[in-house]
Protein backbone atom coordinates (compact mmCIF):
# COMPACT_ATOMS: atom_id res chain seq x y z
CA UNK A 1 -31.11 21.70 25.32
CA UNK A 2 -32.18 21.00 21.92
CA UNK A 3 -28.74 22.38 20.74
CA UNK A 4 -26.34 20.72 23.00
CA UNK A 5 -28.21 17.20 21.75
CA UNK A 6 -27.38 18.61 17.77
CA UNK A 7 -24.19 19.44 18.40
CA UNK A 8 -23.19 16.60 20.77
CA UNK A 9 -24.45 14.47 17.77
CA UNK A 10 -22.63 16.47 15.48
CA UNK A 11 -19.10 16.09 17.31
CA UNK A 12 -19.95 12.41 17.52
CA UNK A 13 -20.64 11.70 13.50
CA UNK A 14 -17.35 14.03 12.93
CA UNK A 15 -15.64 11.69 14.92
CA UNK A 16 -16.76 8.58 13.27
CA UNK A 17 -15.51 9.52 9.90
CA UNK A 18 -12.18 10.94 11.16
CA UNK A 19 -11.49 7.41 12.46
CA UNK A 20 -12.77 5.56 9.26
CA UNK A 21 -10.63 8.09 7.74
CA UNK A 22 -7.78 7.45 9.79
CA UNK A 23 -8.09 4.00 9.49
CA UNK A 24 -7.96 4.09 5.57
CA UNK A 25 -4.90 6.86 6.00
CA UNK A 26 -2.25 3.35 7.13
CA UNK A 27 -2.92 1.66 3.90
CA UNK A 28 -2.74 4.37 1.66
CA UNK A 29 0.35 4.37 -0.53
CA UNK A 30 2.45 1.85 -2.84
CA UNK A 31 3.70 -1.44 -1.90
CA UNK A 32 5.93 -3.70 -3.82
CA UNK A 33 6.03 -7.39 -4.15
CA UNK A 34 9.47 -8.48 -5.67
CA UNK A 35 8.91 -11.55 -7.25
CA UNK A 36 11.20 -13.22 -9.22
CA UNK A 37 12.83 -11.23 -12.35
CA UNK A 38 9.77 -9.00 -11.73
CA UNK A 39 7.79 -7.14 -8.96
CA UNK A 40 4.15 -6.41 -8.48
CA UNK A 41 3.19 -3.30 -7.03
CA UNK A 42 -0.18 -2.28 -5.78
CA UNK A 43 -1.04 1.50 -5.18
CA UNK A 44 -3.70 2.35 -2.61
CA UNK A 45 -5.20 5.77 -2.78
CA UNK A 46 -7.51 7.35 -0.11
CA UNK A 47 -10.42 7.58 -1.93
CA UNK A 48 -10.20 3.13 -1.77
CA UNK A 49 -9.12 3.32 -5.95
CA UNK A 50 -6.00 2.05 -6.55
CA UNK A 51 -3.81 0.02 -9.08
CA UNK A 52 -2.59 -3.66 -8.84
CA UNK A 53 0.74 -4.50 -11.99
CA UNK A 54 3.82 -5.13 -13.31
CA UNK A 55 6.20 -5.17 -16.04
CA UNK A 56 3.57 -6.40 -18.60
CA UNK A 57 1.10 -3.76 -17.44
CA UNK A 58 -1.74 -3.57 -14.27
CA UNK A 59 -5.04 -3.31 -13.43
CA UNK A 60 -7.46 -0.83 -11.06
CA UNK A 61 -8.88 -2.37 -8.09
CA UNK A 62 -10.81 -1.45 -4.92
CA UNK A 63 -10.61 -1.74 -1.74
CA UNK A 64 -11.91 -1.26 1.69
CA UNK A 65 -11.13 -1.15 5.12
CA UNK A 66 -12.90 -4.24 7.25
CA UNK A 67 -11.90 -4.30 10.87
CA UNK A 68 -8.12 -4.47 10.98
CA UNK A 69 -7.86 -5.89 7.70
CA UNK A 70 -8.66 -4.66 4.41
CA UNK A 71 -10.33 -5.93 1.31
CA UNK A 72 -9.28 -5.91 -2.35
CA UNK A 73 -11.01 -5.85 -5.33
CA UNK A 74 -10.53 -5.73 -8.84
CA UNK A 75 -13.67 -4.53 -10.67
CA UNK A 76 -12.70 -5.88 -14.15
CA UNK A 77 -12.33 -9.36 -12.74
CA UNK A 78 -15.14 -9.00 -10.63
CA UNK A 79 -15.99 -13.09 -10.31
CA UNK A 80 -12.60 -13.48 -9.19
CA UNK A 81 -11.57 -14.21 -5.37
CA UNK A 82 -11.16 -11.01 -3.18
CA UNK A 83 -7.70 -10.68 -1.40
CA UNK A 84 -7.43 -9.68 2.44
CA UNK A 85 -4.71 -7.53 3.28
CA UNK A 86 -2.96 -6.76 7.05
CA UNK A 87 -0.11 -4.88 8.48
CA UNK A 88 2.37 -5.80 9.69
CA UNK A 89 3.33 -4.84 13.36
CA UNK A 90 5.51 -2.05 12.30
CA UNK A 91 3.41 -0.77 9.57
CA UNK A 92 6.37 -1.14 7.17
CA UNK A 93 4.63 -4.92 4.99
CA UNK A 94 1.26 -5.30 3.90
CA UNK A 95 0.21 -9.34 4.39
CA UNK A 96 -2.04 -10.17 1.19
CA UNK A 97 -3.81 -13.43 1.17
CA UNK A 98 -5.95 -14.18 -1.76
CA UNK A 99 -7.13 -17.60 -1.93
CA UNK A 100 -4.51 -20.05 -1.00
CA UNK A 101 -1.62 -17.70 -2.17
CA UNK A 102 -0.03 -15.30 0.63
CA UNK A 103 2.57 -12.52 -0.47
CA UNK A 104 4.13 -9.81 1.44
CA UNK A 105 4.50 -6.09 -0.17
CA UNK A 106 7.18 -3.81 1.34
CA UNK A 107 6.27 0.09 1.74
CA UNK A 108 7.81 2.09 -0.86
């Protein structure tokens, strides 16, 4: 009995992180802003590290997975406003709201 409880708790933690894992796996990847002359593009990798710039150069960031949205950090400006970030329907934009400024990033 004792091992059916173990392993029934076992199959439930692997579970757990699979989804978190899963849930991380739709954000993962670059996404480009074009704005103006220039773009912004924001790289997302797995491990929640990633890379926010531009044509005069970028910055690292964080991020996180919060429900069905995801928070973004950047750990050198680290009194500055987070930005929330959703998907779009089709998974193909990334909605990014930080503070009263909303911008949409195509998949690349």
């Amino acid at each position: 009995m004792r091992r059916v409880v173990w392993l029934v708790a076992f199959l439930v933690l692997i579970s757990l992180v699979g989804g978190c894992a899963a849930g991380r796996s739709k954000y993962v990847g670059t996404w480009k802003l074009e704005a103006g002359m220039f773009g912004i593009t924001i790289v997302l990798n797995k491990d929640g590290t990633g890379t926010v710039g531009g044509a005069f150069g970028g910055d690292s960031l964080r991020w996180r997975v919060d429900g069905d949205k995801i928070i973004i950090s950047e750990p050198n400006h680290p009194n500055g406003p987070a930005a929330e970030g959703k998907l779009s329907g089709d998974g193909k934009s990334l909605i990014v709201k930080a503070g009263n400024e909303t911008n949409i990033y195509l998949r690349q």
